[in-house]
Protein backbone atom coordinates (compact mmCIF):
# COMPACT_ATOMS: atom_id res chain seq x y z
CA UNK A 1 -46.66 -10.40 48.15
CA UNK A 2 -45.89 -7.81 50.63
CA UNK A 3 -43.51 -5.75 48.69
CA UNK A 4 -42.63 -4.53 45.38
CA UNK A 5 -39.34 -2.02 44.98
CA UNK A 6 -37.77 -0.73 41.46
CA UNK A 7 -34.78 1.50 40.09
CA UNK A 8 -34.85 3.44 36.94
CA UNK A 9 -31.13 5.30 36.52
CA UNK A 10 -31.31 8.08 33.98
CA UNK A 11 -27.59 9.68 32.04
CA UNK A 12 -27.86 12.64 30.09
CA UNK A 13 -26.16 15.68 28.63
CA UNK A 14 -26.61 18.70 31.10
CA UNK A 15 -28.40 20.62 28.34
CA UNK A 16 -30.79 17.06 27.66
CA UNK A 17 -32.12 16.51 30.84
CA UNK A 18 -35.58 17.74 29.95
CA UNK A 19 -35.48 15.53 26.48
CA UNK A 20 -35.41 12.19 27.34
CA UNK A 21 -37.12 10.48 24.35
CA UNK A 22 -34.12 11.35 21.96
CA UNK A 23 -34.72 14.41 20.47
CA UNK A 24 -31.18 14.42 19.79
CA UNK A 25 -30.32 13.69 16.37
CA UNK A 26 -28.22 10.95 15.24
CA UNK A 27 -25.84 12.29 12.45
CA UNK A 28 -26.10 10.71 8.77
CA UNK A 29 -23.55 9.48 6.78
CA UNK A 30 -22.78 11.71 3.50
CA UNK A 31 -22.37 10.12 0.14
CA UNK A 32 -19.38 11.53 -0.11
CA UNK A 33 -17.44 12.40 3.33
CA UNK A 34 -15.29 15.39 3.04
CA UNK A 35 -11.94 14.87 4.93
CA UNK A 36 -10.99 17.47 7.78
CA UNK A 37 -7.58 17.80 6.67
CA UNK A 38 -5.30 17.28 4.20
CA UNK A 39 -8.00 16.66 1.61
CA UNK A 40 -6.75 18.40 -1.47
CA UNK A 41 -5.62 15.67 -3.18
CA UNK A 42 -9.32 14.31 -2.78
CA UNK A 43 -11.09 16.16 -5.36
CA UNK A 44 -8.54 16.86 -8.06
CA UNK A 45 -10.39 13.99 -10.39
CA UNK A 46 -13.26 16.87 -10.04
CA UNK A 47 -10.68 19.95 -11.44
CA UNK A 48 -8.95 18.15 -14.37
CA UNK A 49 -10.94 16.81 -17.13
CA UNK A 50 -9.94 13.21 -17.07
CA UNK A 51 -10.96 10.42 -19.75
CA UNK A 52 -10.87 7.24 -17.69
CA UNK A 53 -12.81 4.95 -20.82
CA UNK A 54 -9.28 4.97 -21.97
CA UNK A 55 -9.94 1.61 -23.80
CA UNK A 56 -12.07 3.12 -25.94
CA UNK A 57 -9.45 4.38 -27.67
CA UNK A 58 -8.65 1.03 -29.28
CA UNK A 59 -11.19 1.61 -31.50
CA UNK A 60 -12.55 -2.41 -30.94
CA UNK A 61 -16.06 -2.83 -30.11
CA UNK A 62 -15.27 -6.47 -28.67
CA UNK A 63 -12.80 -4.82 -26.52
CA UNK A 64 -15.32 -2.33 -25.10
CA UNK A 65 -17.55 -4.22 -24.30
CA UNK A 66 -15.27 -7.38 -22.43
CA UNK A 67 -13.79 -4.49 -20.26
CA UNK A 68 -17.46 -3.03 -19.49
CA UNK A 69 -18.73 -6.21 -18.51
CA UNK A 70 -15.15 -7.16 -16.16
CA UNK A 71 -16.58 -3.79 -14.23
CA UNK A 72 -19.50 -4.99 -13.80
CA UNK A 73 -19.17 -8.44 -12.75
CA UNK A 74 -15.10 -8.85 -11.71
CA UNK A 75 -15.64 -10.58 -8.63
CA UNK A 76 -11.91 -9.05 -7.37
CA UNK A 77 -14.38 -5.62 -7.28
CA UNK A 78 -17.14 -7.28 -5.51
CA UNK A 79 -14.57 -7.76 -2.51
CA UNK A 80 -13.13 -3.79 -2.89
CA UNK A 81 -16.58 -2.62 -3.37
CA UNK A 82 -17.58 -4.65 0.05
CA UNK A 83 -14.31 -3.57 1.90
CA UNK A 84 -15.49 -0.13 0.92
CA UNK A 85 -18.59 -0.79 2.42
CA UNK A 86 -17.26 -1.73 5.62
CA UNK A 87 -14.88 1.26 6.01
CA UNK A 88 -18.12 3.56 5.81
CA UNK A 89 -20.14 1.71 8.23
CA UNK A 90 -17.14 1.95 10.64
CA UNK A 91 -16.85 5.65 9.52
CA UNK A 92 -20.36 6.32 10.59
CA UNK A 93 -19.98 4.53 13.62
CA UNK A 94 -16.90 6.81 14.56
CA UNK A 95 -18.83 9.71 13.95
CA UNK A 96 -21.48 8.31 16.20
CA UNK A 97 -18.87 9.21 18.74
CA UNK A 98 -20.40 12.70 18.78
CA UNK A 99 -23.62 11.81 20.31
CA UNK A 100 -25.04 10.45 23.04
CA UNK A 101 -24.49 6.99 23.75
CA UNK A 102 -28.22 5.17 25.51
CA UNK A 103 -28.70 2.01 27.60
CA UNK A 104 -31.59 -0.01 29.23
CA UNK A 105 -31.65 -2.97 31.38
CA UNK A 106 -34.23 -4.13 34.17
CA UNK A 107 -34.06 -6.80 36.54
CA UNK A 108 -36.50 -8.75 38.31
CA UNK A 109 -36.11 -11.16 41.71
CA UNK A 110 -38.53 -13.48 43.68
CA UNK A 111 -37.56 -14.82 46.85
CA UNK A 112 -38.30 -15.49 50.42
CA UNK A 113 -36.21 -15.77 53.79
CA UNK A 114 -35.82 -18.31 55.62
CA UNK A 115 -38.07 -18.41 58.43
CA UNK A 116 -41.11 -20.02 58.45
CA UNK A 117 -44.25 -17.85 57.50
CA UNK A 118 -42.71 -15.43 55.57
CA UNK A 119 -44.05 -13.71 52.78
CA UNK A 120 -42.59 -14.25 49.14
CA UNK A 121 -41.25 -10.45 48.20
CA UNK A 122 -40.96 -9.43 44.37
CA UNK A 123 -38.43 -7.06 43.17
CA UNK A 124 -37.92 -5.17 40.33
CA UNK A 125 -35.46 -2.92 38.87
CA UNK A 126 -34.94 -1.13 35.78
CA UNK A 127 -32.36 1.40 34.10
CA UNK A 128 -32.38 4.18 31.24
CA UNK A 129 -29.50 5.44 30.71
CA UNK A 130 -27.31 8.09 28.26
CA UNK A 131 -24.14 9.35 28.34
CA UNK A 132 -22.24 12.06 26.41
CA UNK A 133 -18.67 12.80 26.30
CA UNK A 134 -17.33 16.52 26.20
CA UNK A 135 -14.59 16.71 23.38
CA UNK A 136 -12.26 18.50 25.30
CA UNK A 137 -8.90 17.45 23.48
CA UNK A 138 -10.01 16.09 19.84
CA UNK A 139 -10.10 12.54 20.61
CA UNK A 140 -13.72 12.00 19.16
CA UNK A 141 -12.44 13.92 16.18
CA UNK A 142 -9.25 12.41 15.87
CA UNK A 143 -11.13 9.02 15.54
CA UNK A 144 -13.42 10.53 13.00
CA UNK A 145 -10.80 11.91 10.78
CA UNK A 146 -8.74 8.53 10.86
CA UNK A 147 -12.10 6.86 9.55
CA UNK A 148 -12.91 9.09 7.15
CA UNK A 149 -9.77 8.69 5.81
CA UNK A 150 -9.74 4.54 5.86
CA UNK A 151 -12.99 5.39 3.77
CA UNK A 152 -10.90 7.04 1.20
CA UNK A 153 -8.24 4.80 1.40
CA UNK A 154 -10.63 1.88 0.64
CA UNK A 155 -12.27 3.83 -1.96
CA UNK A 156 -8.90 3.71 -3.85
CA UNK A 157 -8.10 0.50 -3.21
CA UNK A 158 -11.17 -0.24 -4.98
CA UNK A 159 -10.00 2.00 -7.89
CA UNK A 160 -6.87 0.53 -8.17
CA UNK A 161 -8.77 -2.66 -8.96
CA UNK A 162 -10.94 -1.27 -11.49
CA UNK A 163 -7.31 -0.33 -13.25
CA UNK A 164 -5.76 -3.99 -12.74
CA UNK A 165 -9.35 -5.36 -14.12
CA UNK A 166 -9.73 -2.51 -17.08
CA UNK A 167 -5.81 -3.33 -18.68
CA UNK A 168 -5.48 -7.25 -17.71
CA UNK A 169 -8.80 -7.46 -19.33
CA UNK A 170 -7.72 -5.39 -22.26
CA UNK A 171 -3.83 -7.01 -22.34
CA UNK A 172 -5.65 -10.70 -22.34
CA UNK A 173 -7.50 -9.39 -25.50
CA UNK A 174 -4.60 -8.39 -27.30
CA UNK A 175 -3.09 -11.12 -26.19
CA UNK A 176 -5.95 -13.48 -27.94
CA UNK A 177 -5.74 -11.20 -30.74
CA UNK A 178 -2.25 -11.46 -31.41
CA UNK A 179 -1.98 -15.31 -30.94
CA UNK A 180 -5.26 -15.54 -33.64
CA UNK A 181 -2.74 -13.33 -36.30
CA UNK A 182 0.15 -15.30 -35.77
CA UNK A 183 -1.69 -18.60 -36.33
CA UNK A 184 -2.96 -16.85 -39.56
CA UNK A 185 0.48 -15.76 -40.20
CA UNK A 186 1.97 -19.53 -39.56
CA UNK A 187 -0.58 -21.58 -41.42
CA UNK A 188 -0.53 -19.26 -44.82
CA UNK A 189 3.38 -19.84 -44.73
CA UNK A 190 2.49 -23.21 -43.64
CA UNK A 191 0.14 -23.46 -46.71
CA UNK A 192 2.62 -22.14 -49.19
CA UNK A 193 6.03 -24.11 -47.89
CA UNK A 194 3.27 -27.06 -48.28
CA UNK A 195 2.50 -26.03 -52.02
CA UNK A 196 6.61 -25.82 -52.31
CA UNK A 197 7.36 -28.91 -50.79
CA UNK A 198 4.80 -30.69 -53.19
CA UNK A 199 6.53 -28.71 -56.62
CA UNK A 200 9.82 -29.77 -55.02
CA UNK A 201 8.65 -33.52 -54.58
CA UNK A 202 7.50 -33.34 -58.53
CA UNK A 203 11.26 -31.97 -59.64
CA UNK A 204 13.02 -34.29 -57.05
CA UNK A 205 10.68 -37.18 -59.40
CA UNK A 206 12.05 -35.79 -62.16
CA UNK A 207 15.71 -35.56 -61.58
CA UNK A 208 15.65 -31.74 -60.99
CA UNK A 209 16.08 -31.62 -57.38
CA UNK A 210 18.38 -32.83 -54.70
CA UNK A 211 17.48 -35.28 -51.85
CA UNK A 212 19.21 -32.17 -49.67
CA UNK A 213 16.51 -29.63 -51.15
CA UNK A 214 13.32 -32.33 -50.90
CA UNK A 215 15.02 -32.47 -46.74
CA UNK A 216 15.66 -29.04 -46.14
CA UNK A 217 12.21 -27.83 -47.45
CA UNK A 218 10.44 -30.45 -45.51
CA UNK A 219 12.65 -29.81 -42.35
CA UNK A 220 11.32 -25.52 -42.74
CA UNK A 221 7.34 -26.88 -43.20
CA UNK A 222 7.45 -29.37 -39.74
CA UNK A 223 8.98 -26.43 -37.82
CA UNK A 224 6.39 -23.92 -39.45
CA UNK A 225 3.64 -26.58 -38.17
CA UNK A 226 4.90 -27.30 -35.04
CA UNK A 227 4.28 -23.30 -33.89
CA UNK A 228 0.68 -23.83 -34.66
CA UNK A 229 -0.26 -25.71 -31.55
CA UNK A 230 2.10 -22.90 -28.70
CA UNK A 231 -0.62 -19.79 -30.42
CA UNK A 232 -3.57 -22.59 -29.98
CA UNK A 233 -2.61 -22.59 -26.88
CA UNK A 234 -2.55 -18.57 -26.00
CA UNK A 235 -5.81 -18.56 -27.47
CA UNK A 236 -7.41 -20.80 -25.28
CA UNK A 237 -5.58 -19.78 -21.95
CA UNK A 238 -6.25 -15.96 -22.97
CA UNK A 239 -9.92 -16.67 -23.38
CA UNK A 240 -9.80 -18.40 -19.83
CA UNK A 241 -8.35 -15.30 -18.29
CA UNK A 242 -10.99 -13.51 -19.82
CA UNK A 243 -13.81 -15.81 -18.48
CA UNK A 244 -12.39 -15.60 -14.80
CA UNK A 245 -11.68 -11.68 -15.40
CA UNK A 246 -15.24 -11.57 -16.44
CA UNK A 247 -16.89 -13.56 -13.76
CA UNK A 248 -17.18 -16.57 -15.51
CA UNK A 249 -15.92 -19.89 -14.99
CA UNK A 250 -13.27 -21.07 -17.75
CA UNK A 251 -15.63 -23.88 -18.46
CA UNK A 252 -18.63 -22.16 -19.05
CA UNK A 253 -20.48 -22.06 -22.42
CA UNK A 254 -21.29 -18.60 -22.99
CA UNK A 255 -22.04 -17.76 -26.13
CA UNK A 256 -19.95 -14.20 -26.40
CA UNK A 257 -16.73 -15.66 -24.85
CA UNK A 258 -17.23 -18.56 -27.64
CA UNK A 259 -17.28 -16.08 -30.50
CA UNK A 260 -14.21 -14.89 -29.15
CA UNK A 261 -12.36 -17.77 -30.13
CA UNK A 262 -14.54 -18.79 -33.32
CA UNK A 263 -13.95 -14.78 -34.58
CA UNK A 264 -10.73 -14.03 -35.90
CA UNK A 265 -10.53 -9.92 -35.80
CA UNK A 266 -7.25 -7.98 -36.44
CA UNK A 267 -5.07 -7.09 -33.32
CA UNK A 268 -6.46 -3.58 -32.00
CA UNK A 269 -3.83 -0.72 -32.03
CA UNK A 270 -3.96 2.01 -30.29
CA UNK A 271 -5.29 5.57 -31.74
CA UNK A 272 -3.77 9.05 -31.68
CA UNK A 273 -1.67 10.09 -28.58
CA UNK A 274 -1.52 9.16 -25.20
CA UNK A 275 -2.23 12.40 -23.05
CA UNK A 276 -0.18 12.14 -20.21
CA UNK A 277 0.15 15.69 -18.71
CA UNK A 278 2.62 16.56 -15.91
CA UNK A 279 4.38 14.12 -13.12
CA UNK A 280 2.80 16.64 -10.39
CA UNK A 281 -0.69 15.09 -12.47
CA UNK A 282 0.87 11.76 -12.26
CA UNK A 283 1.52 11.52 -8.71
CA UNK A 284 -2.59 13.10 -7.94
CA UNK A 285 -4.01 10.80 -10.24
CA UNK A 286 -3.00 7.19 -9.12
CA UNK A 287 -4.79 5.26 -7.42
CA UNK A 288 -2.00 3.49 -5.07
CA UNK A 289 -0.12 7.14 -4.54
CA UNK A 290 -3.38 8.12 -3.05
CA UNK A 291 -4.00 5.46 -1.46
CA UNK A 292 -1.12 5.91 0.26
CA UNK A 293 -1.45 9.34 1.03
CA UNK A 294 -4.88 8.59 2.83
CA UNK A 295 -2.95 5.91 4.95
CA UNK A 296 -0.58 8.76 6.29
CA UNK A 297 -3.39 10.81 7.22
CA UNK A 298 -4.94 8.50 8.80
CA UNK A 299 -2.31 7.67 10.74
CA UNK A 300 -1.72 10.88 11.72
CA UNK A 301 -5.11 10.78 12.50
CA UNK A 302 -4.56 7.69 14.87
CA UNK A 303 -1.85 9.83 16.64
CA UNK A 304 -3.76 12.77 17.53
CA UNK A 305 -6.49 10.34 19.13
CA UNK A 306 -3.36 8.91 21.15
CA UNK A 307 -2.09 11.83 22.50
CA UNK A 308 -5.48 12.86 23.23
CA UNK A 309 -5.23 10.27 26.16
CA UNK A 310 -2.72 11.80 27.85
CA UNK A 311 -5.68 14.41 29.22
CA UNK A 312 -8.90 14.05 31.39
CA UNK A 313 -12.09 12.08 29.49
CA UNK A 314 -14.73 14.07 30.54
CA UNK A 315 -18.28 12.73 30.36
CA UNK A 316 -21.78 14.82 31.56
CA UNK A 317 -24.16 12.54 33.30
CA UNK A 318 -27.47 13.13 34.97
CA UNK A 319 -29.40 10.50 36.83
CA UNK A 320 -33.21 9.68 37.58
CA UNK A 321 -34.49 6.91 39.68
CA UNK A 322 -37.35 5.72 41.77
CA UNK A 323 -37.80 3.30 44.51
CA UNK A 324 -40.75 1.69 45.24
CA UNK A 325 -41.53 -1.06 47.86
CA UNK A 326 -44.36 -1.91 50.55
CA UNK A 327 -44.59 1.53 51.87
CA UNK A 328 -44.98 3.51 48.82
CA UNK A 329 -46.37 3.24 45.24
CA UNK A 330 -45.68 4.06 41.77
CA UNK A 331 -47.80 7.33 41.85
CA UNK A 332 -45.62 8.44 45.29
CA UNK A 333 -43.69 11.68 44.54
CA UNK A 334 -41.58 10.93 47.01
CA UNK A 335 -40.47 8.17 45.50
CA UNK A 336 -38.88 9.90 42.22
CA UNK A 337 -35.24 11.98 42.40
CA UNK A 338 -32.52 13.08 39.95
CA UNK A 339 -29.01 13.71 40.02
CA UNK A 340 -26.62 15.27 37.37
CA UNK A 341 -23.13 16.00 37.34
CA UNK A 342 -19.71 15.47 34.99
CA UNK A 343 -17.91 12.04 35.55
CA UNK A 344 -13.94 12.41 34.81
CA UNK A 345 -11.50 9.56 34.29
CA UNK A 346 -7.96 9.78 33.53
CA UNK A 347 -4.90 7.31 32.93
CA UNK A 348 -2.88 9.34 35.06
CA UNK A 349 -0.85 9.98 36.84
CA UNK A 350 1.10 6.70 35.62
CA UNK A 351 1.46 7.53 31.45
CA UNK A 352 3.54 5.25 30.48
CA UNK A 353 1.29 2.86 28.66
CA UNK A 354 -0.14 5.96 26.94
CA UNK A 355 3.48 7.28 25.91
CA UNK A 356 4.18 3.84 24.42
CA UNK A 357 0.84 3.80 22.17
CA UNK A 358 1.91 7.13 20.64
CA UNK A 359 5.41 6.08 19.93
CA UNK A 360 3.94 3.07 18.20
CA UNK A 361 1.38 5.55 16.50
CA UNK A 362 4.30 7.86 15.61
CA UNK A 363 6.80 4.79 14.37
CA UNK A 364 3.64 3.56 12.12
CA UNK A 365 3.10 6.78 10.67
CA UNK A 366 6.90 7.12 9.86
CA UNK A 367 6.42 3.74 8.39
CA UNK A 368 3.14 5.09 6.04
CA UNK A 369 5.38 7.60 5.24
CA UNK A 370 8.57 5.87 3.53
CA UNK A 371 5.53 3.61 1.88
CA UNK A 372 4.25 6.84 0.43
CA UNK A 373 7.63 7.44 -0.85
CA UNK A 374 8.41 4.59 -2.44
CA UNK A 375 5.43 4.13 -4.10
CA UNK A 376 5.74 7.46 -5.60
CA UNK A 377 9.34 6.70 -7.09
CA UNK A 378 8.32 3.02 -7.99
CA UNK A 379 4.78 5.21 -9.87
CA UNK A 380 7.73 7.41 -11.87
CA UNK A 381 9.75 4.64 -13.00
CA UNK A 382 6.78 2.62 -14.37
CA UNK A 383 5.82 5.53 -16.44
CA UNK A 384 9.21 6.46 -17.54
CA UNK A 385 9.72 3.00 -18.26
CA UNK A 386 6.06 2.33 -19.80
CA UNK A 387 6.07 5.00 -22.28
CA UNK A 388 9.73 4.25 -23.24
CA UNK A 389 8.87 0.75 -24.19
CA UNK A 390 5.74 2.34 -26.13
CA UNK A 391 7.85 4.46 -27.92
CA UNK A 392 10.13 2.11 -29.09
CA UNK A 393 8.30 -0.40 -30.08
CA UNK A 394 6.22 1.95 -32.27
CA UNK A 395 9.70 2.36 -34.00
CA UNK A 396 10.80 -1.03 -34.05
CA UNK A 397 6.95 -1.71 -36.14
CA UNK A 398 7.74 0.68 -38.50
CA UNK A 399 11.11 -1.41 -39.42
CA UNK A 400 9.34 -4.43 -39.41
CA UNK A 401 6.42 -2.93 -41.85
CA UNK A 402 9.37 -2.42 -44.30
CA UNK A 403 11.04 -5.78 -43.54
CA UNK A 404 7.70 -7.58 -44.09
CA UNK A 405 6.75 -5.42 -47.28
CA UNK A 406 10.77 -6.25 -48.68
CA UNK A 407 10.25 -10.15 -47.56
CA UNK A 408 7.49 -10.29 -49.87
CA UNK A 409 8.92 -9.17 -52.77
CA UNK A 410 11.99 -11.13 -52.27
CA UNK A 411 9.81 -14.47 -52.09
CA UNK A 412 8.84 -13.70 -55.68
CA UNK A 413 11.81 -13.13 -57.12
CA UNK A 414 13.26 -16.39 -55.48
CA UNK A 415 10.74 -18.19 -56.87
CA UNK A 416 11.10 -16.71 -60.49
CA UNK A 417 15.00 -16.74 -60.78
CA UNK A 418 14.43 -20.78 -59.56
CA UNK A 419 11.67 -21.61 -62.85
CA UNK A 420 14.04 -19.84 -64.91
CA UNK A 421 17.07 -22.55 -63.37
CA UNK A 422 19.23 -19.62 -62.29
CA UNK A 423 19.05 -20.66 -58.47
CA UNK A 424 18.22 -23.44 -56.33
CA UNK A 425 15.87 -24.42 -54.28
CA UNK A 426 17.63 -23.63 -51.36
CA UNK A 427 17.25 -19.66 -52.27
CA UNK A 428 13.25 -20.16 -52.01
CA UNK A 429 13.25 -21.88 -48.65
CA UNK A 430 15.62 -18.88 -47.23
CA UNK A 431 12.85 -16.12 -48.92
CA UNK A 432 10.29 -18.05 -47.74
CA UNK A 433 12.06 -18.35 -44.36
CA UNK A 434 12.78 -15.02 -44.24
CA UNK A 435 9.22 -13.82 -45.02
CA UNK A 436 7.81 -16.18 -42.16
CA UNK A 437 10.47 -14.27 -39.80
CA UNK A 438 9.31 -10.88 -41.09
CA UNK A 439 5.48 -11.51 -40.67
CA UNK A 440 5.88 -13.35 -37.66
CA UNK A 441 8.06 -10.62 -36.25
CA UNK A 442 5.70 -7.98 -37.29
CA UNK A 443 2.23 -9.48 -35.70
CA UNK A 444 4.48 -9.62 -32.42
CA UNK A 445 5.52 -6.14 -33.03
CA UNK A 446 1.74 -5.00 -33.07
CA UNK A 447 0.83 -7.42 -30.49
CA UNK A 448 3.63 -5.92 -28.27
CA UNK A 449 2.91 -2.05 -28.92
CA UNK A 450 -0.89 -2.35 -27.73
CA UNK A 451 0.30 -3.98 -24.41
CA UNK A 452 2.66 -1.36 -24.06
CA UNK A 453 0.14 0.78 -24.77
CA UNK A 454 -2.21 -0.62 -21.88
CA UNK A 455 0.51 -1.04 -19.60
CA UNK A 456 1.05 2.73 -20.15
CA UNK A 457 -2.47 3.20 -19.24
CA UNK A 458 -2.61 1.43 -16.29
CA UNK A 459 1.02 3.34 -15.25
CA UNK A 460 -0.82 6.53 -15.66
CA UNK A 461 -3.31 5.59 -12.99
CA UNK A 462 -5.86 4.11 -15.62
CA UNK A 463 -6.90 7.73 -16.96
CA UNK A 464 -5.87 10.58 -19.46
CA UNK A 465 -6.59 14.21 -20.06
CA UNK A 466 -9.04 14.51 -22.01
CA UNK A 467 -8.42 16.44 -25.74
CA UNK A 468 -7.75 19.55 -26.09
CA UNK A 469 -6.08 19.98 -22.20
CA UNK A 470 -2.91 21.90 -22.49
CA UNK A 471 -0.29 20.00 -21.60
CA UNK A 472 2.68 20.71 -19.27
CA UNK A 473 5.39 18.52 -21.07
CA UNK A 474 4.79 18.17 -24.59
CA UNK A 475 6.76 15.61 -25.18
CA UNK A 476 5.42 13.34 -22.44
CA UNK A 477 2.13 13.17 -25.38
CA UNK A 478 3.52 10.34 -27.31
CA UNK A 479 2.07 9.30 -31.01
């Protein structure tokens, strides 16, 4: 071989020249990134003492612990938690845009001309290379920010799952809960229209009864039985929910969801007051509002970084190379230089295309904006609307309490003023008809004021002050 030549091309900051090897350092991602504007909003969770185990509150054990374990395992969260995780490796990656960027590549080549008797020449060429752009007009940062802030936006997205998981796990409960009572409800009535069809049968034997009372009576215990099978049925599709909620499939055989079905416990009710605070709370505390908020800034964000184009990039360079081939060697001085010097590009003079990225920047932040509003005024009129229902419905049990509680006694007294022949039959099946209505009506009553309770809850963001917080409207804390 007669020959051997190769290129090594150096980039570097100005002030990095003489530092090579990376002493530069690379900067780390924080736990917890701290937005560069517009971040107030961001740590109010921190100044407010918030109770976000609001579920607790039930006072149901079984209920606890389904909603721990749909936090744990929700698959739903798995996906947030994951889109979370790929907002902050993008994040880091934008903030990478502060440093140096470094390349390497080498070459090699064999050949030989032509001509006969010609040697075969070998050449070889390699590169190093950095590069660092000067900040001039906040681009870098501008692309920082709008990560940062698709981190937080994620991060609430996430949290605005854990509420959806938290009160559709809870409402399923209830929901199981509620169809268990009624069935109790329908097959005691069931049981006693049974024992009253059979005494009925015995007088009807006897001459003392009417084919029209044996009918009617038997008419009242089919219906009664043919409710049975619709509450079955919420059972079973209610503990399904819960399975899939849970990350389980519906036909697994898990022991715990089992005993949710085999266990009859009472529907759980909700406990003391709901602490709502202030709408100004409100609007800091949900998950979507924020959310939203983080979009705008972000977008905002995204503009900066646009406009930022409309000036000079400017990038510091510095070069170092060596050539080497059959006159000289790799130990040659003389073979070795180094250049340095900036390197500007710009988009100009023609802008146009630049112009027409921030108007589309500009028209999508408008657009994050009216989002921002709306989902503020749809977040007031859930919790208007939420703790209205609430609050009637507690009223409306009450009534029922005293309907039930009247029912009763006026089953008894049908059934006494019948033995003693001063009524018919046809006075029992109404009490007993009546009493069914009352019962019935009250176990949907309950059932109903704990989902309004949890859709309350999950209006308020999925959190609460905690006790003792002084609130701003006192009427807003409802009983």
């Amino acid at each position: 071989m007669r020959g051997m030549k190769a290129v090594f091309n150096l980039s570097l900051p100005v002030a990095a020249v003489a530092i090579l090897a990376g002493c530069a350092s690379v900067p780390q991602r924080p736990e917890e990134a701290a937005l560069p504007v517009g971040g107030d909003f961001l740590s109010v969770e921190a100044e407010l003492p918030f109770n976000t185990q609001w579920w607790t509150q039930f006072g149901d054990p079984e209920l606890t612990a389904l909603v721990d374990r749909a936090l744990s395992a929700n698959k739903s969260l798995e996906l947030a938690s994951a889109n979370l995780r790929a907002a902050e490796a993008s994040a880091l990656g934008a903030r990478l845009g502060r440093s140096y960027s470094t390349s390497a590549n080498t070459t090699a080549e064999v050949g030989r001309a032509a001509r006969s008797g010609e040697d075969v020449d070998l050449s070889v060429q390699g590169g190093l290379g950095a590069s660092w752009e000067f900040d001039a007009f906040g681009r870098i940062e501008a692309q920082i920010a709008a990560a940062e802030f698709d981190v937080e936006a994620a991060r609430q997205a996430r949290r605005d799952v854990a509420v959806i998981v938290a009160s559709e796990t809870a409402r399923n409960y209830v929901q199981m809960r509620g169809a268990q009572t009624r069935l109790e409800v329908a097959r005691k009535n069931a049981q006693t229209q049974a024992e009253g069809l059979e005494l009925l049968q015995t007088l009807f034997d006897n001459g003392r009864a009417t084919r029209l009372d044996l009918e009617r009576a038997e008419a009242q215990y089919r219906t009664t039985l043919a409710s049975l099978p619709r509450y079955e049925a919420t059972i079973q599709s209610s503990r399904n929910a819960l399975a899939a909620l849970t990350g389980r499939a519906a036909n697994d055989p898990d022991a715990s969801l089992a005993n949710l079905v085999s266990t009859r416990l009472d529907i759980p009710e909700h406990e003391g007051a709901i602490a709502t605070g202030s709408l100004a709370e409100l609007v800091r505390r949900r998950p979507d509002i924020r959310e939203a908020e983080a979009t705008i800034a972000r977008q905002l964000a995204l503009g900066e970084a646009a406009r930022a184009d409309l000036f000079p990039t400017i990038t510091l360079n510095a070069d170092l190379f060596a050539l080497f081939d059959d006159s000289n060697n790799v130990g040659d001085l003389s073979s070795f230089g180094f250049g340095i010097g900036p390197s500007i590009s710009w988009a100009g003079p023609d802008l146009r295309r630049v112009r027409a990225d921030i108007a589309v920047a500009d028209a999508v932040s408008e657009a994050a904006i009216a989002q921002y509003e709306q989902t503020v005024l749809n977040a007031l009129s859930e919790v208007e609307s939420a703790l209205t229902d609430y609050t009637n419905e507690l009223r409306r049990r009450d009534d029922l309490q005293r309907a039930a509680a009247s029912a009763r006694r006026a089953i008894d007294l049908a059934r006494l003023r019948f033995e003693e022949g001063l009524d018919d039959y046809l006075d029992v099946l109404e009490a007993q008809r009546t009493l069914l209505t009352a019962e019935d009506q009250l176990a949907e009553s309950r059932l109903q004021s704990s989902s309004l309770a949890i859709a309350a809850y999950r209006a308020l963001g999925g959190v609460e002050l905690m006790d003792g917080t002084p609130q701003a409207d006192p009427e807003m804390a409802l009983e």
